[in-house]
N, C-alpha and C. Protein backbone atom coordinates (compact mmCIF):
# COMPACT_ATOMS: atom_id res chain seq x y z
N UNK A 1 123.30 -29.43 -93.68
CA UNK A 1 123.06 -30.78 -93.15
C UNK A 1 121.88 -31.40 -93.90
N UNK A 2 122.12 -32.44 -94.26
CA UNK A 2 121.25 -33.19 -95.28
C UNK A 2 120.40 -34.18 -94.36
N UNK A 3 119.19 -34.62 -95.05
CA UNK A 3 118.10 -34.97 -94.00
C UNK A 3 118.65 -36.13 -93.67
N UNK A 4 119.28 -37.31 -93.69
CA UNK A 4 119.81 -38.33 -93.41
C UNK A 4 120.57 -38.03 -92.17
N UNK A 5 121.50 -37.08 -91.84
CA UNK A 5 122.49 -36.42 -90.77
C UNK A 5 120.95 -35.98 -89.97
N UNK A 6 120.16 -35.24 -90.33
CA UNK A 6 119.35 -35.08 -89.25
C UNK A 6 118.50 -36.38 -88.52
N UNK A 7 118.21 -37.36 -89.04
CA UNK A 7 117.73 -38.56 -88.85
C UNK A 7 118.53 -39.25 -87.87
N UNK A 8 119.90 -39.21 -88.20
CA UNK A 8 121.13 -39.89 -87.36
C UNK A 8 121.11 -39.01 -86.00
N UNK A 9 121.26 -37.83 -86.11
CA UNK A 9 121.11 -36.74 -84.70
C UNK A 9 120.31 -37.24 -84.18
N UNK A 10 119.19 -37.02 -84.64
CA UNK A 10 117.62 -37.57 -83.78
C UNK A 10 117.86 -38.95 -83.25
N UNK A 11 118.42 -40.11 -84.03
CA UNK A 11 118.18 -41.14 -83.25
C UNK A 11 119.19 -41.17 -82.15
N UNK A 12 120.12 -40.49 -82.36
CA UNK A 12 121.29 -41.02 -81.32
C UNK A 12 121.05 -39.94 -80.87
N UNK A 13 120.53 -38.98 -80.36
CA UNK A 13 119.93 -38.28 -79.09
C UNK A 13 118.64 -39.42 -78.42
N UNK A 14 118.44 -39.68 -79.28
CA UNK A 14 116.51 -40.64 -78.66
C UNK A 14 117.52 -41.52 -77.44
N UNK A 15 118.56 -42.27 -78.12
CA UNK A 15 119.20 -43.19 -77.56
C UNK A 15 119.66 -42.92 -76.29
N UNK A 16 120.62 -41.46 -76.62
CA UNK A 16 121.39 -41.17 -75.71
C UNK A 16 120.60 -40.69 -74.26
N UNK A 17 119.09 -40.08 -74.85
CA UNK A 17 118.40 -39.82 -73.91
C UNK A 17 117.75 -40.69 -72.90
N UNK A 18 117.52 -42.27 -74.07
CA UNK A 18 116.70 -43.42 -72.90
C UNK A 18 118.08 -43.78 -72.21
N UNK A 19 119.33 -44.28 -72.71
CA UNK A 19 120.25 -44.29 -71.44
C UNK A 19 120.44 -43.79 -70.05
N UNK A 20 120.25 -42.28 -70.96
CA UNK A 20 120.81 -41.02 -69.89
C UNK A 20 119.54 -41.87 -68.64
N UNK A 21 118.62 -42.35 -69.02
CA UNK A 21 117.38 -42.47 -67.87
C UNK A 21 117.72 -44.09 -67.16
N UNK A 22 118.31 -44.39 -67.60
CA UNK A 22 118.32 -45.94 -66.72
C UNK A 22 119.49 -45.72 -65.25
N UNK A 23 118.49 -46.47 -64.60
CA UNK A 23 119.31 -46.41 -62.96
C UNK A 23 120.68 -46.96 -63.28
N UNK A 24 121.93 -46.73 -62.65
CA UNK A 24 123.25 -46.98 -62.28
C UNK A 24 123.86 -46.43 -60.39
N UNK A 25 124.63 -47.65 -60.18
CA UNK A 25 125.07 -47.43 -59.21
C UNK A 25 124.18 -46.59 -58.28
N UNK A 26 124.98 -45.60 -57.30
CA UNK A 26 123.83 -44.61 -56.82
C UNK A 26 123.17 -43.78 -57.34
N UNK A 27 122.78 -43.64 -58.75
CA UNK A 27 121.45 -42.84 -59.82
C UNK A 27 120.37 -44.02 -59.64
N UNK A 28 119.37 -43.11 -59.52
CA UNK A 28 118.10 -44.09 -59.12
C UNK A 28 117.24 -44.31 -60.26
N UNK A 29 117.57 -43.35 -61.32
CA UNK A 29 117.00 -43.36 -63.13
C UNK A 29 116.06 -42.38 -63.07
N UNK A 30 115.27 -41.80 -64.25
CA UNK A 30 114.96 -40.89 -64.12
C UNK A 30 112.96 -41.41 -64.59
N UNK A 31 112.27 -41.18 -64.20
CA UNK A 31 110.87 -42.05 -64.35
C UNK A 31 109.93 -40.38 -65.41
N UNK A 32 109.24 -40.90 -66.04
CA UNK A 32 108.63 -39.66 -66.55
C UNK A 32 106.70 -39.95 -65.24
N UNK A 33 106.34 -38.77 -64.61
CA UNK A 33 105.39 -39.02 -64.09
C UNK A 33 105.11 -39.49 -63.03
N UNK A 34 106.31 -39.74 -62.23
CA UNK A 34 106.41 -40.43 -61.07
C UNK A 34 105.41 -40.92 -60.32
N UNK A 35 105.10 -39.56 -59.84
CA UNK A 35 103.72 -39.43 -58.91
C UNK A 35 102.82 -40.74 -59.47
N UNK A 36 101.90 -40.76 -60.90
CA UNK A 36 101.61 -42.48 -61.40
C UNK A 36 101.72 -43.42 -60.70
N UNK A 37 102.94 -43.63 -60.37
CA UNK A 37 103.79 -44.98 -60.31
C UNK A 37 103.72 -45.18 -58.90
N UNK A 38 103.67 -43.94 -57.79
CA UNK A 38 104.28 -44.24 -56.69
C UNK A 38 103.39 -43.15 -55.68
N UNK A 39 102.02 -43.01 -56.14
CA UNK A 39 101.16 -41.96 -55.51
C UNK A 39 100.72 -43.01 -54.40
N UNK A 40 100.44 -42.54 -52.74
CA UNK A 40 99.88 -42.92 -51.94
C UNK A 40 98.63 -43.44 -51.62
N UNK A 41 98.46 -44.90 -51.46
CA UNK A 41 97.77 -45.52 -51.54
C UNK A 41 96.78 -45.47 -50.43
N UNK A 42 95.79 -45.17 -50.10
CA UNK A 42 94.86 -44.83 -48.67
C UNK A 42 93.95 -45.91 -48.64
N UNK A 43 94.32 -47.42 -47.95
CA UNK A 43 93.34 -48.61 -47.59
C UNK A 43 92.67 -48.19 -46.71
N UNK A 44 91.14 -48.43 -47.01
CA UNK A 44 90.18 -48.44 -46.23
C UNK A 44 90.38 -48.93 -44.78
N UNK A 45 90.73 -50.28 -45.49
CA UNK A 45 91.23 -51.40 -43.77
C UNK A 45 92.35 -51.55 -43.47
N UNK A 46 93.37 -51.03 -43.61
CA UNK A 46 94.52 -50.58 -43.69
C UNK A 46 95.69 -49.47 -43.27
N UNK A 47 96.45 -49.14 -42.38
CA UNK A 47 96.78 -47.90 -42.00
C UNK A 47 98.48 -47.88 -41.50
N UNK A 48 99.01 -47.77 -41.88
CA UNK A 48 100.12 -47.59 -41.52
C UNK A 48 100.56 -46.24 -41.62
N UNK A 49 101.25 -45.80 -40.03
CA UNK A 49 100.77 -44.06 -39.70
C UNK A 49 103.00 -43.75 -39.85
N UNK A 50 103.41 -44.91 -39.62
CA UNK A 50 104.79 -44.84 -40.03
C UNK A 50 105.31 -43.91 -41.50
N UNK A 51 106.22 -42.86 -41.05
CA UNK A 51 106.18 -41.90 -42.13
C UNK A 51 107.62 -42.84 -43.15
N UNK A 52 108.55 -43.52 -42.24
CA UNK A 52 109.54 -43.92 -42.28
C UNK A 52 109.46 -45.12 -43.01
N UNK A 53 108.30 -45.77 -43.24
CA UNK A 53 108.39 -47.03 -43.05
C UNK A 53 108.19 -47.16 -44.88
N UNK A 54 109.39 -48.40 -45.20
CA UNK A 54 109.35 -48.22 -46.77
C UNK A 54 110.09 -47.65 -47.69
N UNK A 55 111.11 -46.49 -46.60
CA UNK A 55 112.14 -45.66 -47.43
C UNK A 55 112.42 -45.94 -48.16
N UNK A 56 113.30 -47.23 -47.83
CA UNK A 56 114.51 -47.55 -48.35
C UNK A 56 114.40 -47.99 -50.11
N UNK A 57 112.81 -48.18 -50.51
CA UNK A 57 112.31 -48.42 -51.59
C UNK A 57 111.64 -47.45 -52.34
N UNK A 58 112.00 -46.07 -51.47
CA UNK A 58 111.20 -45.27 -52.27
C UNK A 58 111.95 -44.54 -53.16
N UNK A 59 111.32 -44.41 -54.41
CA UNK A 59 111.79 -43.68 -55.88
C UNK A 59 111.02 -42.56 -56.36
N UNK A 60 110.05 -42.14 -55.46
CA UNK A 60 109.51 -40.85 -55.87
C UNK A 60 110.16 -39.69 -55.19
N UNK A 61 108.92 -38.55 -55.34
CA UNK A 61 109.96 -37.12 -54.95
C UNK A 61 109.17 -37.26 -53.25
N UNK A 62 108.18 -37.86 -52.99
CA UNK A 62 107.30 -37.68 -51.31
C UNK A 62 108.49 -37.73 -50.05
N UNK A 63 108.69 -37.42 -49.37
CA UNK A 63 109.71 -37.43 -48.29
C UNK A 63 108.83 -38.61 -47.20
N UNK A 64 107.63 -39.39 -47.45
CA UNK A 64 107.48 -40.28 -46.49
C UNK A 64 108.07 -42.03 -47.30
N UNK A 65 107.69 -42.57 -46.56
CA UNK A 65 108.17 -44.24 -47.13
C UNK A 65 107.18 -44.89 -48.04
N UNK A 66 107.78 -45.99 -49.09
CA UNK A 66 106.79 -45.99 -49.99
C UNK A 66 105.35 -46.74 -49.24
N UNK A 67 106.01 -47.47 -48.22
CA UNK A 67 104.61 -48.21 -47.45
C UNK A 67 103.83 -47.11 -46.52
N UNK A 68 104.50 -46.03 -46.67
CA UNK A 68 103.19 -45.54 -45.77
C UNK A 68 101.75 -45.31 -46.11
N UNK A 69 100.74 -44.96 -45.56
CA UNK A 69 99.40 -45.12 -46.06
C UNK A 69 98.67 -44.39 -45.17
N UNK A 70 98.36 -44.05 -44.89
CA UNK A 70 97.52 -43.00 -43.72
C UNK A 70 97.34 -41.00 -44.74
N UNK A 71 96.19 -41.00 -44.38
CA UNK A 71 95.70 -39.88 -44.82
C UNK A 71 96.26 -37.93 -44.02
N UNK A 72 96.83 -37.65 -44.47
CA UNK A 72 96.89 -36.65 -43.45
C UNK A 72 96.24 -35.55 -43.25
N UNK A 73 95.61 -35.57 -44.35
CA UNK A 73 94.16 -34.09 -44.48
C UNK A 73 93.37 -34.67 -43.85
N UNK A 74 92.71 -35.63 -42.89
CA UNK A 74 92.12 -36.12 -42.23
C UNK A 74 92.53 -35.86 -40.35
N UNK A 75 91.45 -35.96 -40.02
CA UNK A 75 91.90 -36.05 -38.07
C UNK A 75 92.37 -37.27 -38.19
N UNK A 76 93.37 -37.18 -36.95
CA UNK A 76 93.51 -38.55 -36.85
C UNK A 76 94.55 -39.75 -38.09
N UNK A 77 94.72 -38.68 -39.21
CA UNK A 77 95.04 -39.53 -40.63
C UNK A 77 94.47 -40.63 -40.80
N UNK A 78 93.13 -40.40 -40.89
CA UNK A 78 92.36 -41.50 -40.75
C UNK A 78 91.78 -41.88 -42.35
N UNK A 79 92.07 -43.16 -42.71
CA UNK A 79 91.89 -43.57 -44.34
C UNK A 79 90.14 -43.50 -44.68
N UNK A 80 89.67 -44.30 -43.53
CA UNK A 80 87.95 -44.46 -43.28
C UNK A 80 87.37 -42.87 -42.80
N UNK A 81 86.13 -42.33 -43.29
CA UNK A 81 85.56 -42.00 -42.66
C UNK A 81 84.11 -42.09 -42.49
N UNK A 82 83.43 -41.39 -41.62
CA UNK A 82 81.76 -41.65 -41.72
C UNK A 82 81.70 -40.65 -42.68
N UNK A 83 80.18 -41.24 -42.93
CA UNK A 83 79.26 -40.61 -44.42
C UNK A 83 79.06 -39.21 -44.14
N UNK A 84 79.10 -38.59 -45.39
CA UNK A 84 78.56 -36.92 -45.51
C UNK A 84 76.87 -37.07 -44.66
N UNK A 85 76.83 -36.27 -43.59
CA UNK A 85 75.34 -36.20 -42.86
C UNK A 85 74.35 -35.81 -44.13
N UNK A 86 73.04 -36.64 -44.22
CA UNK A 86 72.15 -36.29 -45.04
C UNK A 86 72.24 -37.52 -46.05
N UNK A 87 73.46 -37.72 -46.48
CA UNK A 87 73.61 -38.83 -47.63
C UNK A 87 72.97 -40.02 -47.74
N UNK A 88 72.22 -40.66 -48.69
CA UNK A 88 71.28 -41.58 -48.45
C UNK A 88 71.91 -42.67 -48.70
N UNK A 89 72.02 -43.81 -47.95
CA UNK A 89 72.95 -44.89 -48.00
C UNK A 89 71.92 -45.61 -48.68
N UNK A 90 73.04 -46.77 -49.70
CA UNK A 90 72.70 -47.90 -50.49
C UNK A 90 71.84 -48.45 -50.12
N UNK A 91 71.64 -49.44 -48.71
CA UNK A 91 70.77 -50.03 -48.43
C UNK A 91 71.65 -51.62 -47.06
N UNK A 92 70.80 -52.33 -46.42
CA UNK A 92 71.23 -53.55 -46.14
C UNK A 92 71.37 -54.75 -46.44
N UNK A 93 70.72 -54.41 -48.10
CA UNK A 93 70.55 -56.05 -48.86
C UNK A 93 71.32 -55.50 -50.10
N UNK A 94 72.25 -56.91 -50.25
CA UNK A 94 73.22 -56.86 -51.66
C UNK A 94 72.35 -57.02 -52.91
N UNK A 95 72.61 -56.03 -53.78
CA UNK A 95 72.47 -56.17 -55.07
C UNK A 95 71.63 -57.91 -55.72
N UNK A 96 70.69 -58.10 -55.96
CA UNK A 96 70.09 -59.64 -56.21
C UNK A 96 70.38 -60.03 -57.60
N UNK A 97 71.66 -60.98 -57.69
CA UNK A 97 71.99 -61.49 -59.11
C UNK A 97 71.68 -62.77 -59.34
N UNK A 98 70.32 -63.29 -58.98
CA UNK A 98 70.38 -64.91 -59.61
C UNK A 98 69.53 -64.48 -61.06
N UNK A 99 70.19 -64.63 -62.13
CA UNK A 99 69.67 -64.73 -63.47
C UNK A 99 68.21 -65.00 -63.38
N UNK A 100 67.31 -64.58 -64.42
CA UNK A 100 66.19 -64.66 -64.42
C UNK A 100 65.90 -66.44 -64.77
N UNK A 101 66.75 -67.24 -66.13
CA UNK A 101 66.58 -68.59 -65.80
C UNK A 101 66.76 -69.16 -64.80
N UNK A 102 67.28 -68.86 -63.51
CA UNK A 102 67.20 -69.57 -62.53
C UNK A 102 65.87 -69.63 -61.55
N UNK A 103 64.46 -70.05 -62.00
CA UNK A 103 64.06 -69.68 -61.15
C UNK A 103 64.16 -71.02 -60.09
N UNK A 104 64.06 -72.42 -60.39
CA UNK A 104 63.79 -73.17 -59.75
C UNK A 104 65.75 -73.21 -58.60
N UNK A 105 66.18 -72.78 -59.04
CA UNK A 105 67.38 -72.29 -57.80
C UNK A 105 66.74 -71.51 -56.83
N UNK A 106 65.89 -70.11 -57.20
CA UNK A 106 65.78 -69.32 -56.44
C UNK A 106 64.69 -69.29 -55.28
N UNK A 107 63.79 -70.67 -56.07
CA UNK A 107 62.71 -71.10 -55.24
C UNK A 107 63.52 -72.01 -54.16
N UNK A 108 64.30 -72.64 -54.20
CA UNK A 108 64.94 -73.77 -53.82
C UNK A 108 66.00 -72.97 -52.47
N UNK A 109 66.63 -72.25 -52.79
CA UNK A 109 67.42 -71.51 -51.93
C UNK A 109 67.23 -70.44 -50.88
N UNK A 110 66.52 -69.62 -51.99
CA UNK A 110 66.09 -68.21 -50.61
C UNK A 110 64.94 -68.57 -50.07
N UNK A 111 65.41 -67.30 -48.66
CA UNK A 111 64.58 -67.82 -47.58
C UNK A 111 64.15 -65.97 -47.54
N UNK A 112 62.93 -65.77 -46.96
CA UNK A 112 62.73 -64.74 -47.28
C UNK A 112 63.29 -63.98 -45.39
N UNK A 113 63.84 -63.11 -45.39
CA UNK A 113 64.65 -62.67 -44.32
C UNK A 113 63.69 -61.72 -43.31
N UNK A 114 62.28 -61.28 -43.68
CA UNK A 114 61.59 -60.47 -42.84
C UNK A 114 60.22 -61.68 -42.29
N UNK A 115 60.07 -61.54 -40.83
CA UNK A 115 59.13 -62.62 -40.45
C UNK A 115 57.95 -62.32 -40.55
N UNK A 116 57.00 -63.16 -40.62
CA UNK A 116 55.17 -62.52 -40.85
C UNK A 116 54.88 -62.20 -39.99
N UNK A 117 55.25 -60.49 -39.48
CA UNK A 117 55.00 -59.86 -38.50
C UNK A 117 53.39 -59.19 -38.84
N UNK A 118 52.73 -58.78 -37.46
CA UNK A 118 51.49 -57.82 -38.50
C UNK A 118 52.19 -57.20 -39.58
N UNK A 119 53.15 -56.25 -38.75
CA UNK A 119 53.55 -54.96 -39.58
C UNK A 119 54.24 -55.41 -41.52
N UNK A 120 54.66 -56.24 -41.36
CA UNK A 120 55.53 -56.85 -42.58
C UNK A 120 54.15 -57.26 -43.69
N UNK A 121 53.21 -57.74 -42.72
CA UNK A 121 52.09 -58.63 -43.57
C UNK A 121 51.22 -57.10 -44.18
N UNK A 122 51.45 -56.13 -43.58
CA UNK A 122 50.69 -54.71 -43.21
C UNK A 122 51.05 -54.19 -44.93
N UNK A 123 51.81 -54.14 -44.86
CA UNK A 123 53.16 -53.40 -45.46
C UNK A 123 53.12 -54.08 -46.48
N UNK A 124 53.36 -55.05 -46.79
CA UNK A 124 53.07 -55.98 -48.12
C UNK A 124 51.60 -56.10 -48.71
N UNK A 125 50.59 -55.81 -47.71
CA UNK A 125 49.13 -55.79 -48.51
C UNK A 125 48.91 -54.34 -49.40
N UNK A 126 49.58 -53.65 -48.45
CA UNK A 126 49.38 -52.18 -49.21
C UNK A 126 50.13 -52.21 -50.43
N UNK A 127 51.61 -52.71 -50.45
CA UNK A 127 51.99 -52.85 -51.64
C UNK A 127 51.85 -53.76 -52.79
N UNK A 128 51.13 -54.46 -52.37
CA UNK A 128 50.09 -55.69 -53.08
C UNK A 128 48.89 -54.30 -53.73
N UNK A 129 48.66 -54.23 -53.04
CA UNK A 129 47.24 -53.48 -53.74
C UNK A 129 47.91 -52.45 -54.81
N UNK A 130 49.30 -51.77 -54.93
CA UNK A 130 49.68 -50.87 -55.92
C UNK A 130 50.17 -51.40 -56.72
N UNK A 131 50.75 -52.92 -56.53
CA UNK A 131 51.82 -52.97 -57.69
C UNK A 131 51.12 -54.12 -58.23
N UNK A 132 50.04 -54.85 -57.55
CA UNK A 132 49.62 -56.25 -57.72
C UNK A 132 48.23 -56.45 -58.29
N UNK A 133 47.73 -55.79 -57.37
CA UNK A 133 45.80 -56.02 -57.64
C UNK A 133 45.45 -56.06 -58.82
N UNK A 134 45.76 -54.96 -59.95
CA UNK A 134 45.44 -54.76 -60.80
C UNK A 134 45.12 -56.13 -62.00
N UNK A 135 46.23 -56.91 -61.32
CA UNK A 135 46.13 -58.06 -62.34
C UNK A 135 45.82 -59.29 -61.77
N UNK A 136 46.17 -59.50 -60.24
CA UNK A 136 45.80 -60.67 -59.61
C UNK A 136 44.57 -60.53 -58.70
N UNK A 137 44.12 -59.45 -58.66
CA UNK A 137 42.69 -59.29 -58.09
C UNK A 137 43.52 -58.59 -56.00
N UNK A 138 42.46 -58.07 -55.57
CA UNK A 138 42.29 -57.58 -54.37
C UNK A 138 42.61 -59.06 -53.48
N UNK A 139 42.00 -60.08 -53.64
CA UNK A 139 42.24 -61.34 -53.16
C UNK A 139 43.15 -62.50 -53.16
N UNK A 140 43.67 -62.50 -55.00
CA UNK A 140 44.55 -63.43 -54.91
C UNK A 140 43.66 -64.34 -55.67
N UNK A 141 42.22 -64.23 -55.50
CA UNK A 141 41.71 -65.43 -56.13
C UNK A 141 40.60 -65.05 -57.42
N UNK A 142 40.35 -64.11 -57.53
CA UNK A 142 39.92 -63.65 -59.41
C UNK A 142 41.02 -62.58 -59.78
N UNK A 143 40.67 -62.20 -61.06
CA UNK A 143 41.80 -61.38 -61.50
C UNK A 143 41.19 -60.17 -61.58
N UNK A 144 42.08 -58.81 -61.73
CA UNK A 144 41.76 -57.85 -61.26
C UNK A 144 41.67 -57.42 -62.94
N UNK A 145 41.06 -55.80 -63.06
CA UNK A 145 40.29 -55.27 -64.02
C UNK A 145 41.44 -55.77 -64.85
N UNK A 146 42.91 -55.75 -65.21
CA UNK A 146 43.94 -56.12 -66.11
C UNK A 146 43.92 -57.46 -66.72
N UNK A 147 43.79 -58.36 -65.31
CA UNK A 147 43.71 -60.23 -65.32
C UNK A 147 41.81 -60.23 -66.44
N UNK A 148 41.43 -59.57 -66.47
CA UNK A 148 39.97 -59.52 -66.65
C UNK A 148 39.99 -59.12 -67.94
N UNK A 149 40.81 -58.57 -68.33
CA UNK A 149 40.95 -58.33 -70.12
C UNK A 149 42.04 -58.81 -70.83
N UNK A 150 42.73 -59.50 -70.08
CA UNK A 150 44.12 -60.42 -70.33
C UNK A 150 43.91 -61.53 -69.61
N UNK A 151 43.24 -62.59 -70.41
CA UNK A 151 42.71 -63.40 -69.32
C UNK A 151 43.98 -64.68 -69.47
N UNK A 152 44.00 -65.83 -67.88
CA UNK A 152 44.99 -66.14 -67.80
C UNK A 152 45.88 -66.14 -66.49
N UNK A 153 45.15 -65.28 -65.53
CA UNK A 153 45.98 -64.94 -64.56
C UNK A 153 45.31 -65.75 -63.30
N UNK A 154 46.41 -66.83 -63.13
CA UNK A 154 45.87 -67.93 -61.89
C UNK A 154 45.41 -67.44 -60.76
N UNK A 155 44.90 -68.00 -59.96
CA UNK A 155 44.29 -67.50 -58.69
C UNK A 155 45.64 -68.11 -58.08
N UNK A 156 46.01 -67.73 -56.57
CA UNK A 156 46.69 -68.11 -55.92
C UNK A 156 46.79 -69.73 -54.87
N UNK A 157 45.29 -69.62 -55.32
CA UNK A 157 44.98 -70.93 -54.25
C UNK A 157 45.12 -71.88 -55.65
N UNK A 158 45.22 -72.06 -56.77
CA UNK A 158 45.33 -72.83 -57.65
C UNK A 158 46.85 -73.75 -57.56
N UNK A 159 46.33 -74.83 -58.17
CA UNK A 159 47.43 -75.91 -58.04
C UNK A 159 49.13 -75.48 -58.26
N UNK A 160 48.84 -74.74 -58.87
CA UNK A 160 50.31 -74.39 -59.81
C UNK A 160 50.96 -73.36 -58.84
N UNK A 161 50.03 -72.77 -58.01
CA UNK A 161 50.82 -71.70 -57.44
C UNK A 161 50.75 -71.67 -56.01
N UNK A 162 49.64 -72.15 -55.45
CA UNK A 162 49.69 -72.97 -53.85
C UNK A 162 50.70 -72.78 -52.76
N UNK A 163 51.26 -73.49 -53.42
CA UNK A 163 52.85 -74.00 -52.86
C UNK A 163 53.88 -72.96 -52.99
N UNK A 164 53.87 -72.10 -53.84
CA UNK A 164 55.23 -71.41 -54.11
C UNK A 164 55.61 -71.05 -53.27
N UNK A 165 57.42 -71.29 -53.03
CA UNK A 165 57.84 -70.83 -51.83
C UNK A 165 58.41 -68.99 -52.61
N UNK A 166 58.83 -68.67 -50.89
CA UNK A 166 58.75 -66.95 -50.95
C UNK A 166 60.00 -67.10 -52.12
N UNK A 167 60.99 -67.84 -52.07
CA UNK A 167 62.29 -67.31 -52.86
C UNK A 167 61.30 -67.66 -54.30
N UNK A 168 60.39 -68.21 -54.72
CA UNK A 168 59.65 -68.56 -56.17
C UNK A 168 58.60 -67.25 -56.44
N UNK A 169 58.29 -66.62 -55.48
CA UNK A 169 57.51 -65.65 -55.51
C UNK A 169 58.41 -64.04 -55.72
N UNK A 170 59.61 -63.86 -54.90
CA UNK A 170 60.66 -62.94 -54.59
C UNK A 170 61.23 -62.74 -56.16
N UNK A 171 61.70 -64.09 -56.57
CA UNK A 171 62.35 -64.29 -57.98
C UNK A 171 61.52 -63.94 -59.26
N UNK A 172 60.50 -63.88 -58.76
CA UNK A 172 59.13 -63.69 -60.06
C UNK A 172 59.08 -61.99 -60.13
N UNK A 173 58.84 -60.97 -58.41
CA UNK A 173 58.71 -60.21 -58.64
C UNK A 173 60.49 -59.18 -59.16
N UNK A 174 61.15 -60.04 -58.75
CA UNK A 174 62.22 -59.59 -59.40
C UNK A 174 62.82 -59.59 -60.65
N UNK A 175 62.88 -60.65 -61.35
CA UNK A 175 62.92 -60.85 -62.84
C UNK A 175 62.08 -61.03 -63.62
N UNK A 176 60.88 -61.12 -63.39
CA UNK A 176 59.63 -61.39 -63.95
C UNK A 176 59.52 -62.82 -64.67
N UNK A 177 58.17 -63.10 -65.05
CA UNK A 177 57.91 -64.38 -65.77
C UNK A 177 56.55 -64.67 -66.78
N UNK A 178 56.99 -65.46 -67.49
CA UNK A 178 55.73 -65.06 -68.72
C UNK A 178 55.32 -63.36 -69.28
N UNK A 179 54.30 -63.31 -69.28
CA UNK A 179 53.42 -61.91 -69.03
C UNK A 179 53.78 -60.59 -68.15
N UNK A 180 54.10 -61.63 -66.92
CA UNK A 180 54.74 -60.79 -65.74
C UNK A 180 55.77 -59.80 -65.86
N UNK A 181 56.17 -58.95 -66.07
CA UNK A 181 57.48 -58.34 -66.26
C UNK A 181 58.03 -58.09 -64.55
N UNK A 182 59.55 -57.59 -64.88
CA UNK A 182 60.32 -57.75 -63.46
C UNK A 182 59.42 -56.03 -62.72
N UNK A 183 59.50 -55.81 -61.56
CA UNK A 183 59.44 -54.74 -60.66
C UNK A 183 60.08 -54.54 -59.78
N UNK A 184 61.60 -54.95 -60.05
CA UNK A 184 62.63 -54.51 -59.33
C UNK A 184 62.94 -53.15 -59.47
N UNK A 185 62.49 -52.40 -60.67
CA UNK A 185 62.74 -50.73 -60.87
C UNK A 185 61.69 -50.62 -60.13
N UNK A 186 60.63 -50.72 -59.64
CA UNK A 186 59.77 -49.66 -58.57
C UNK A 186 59.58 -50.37 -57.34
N UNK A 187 60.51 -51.40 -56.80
CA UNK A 187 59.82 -51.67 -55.57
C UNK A 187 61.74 -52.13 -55.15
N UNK A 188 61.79 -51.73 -54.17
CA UNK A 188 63.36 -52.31 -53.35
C UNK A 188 63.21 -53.98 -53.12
N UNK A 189 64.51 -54.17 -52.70
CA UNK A 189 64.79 -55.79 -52.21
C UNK A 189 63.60 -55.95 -50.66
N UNK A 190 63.68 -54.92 -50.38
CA UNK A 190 62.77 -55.03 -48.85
C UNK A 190 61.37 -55.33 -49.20
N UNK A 191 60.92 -54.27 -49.95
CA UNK A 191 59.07 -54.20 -50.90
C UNK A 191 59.12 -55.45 -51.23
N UNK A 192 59.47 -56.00 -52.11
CA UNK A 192 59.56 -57.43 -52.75
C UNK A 192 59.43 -58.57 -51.61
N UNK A 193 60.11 -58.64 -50.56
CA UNK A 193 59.75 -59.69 -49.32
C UNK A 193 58.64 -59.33 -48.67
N UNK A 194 58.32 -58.50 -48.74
CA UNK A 194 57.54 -57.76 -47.83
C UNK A 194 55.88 -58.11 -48.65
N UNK A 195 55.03 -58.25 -50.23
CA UNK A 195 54.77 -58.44 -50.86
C UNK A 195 54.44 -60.30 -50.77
N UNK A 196 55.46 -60.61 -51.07
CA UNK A 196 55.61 -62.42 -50.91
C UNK A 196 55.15 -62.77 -50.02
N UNK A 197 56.01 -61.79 -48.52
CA UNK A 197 55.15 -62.72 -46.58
C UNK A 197 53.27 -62.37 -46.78
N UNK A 198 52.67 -61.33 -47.62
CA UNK A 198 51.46 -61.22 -47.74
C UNK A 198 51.28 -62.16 -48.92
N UNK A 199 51.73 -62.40 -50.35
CA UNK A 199 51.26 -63.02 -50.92
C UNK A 199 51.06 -64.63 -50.23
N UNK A 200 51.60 -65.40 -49.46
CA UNK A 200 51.81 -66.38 -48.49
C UNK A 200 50.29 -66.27 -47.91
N UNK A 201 50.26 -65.49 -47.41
CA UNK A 201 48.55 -64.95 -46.41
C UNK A 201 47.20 -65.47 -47.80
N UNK A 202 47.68 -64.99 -48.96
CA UNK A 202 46.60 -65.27 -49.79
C UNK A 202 46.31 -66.89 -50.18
N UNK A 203 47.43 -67.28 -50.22
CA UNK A 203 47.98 -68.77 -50.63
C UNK A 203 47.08 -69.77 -50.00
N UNK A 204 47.03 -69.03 -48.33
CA UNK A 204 46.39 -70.02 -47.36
C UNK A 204 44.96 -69.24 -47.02
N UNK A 205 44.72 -68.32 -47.49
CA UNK A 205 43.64 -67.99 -46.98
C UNK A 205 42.51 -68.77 -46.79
């Protein structure tokens, strides 16, 4: 057999083989991988405990319906469950995406969500003094040993900064500005409000 006859074999097997796979009448076709195509889908918010439900559409090898959805290695076949005990959850504040050019949006919009409680005002001086002093002074109104060899660094009661509302202050310690760099890597969305309701205290002092 000369290589041309083997070429012809090969293709008209290739052929005969994608045929052999297409659905007819009652043949349902033959799928490579099924499972892929038609693996059980487990919605969070979602549950349908019906094993039946969906048959009539189903093309895999599972003996339940393609709409079913419910977990069964679970109590209950329950899709949701609670957290592994110990696991440290994300947090209660979403991820903060207003671009760093936005600041006059961010002054304009946010509202800072913790009230000037002692404890909040407490809590923000202490973290004022670690993440802050160094450059804006203990007070707010000279600059601290950093502001003092990098000179430049406004007092708080000064014209320019007076006024800033918390979302202009929140947005600064989050994306940073000028000189300032961001301190969203060492302080949470909470530290950061918490920081601002005290920087506010200096504003008016």
């Amino acid at each position: 057999m000369n290589l041309n006859k083997i070429y012809r074999v090969a293709f008209l097997g290739a052929v005969a083989s994608l045929f052999g796979c297409t659905a007819k009448d009652d043949f349902p076709g033959l799928e490579y991988a099924p499972n892929m195509y038609h693996s059980v889908a487990y919605e969070p918010l979602k549950q349908i405990k019906d094993k039946e439900a969906g048959m009539w559409v189903n093309s895999s090898e599972y003996e339940v319906g393609e709409y079913y959805s419910s977990n069964p290695n679970n109590p209950h076949e329950m899709n949701m469950r609670e957290p592994v005990p110990n696991t440290v959850r994300r947090g209660k504040y979403l991820p903060y995406r207003i671009p760093k050019d936005s600041l006059e949006l961010a002054s304009r919009i946010l509202k800072n969500p913790l009230d000037s409680t002692a404890e909040v005002i407490a809590e923000g001086k202490r973290l004022y003094g670690i993440f802050c002093s160094h450059c804006h002074g203990t007070n707010g109104l000279e600059p601290g040993p950093v502001g003092e060899k990098y000179a430049g660094v406004p007092s708080y009661q000064s014209p320019a900064l007076k006024n800033m509302t918390q979302g202009h202050i929140f947005h600064v310690l989050s994306r940073g500005k000028g000189r300032m760099p961001s301190h969203a890597s060492q302080l949470s969305i909470e530290e950061r409000w918490e920081i601002a309701r005290y920087v506010q205290v200096l504003q008016n002092q």
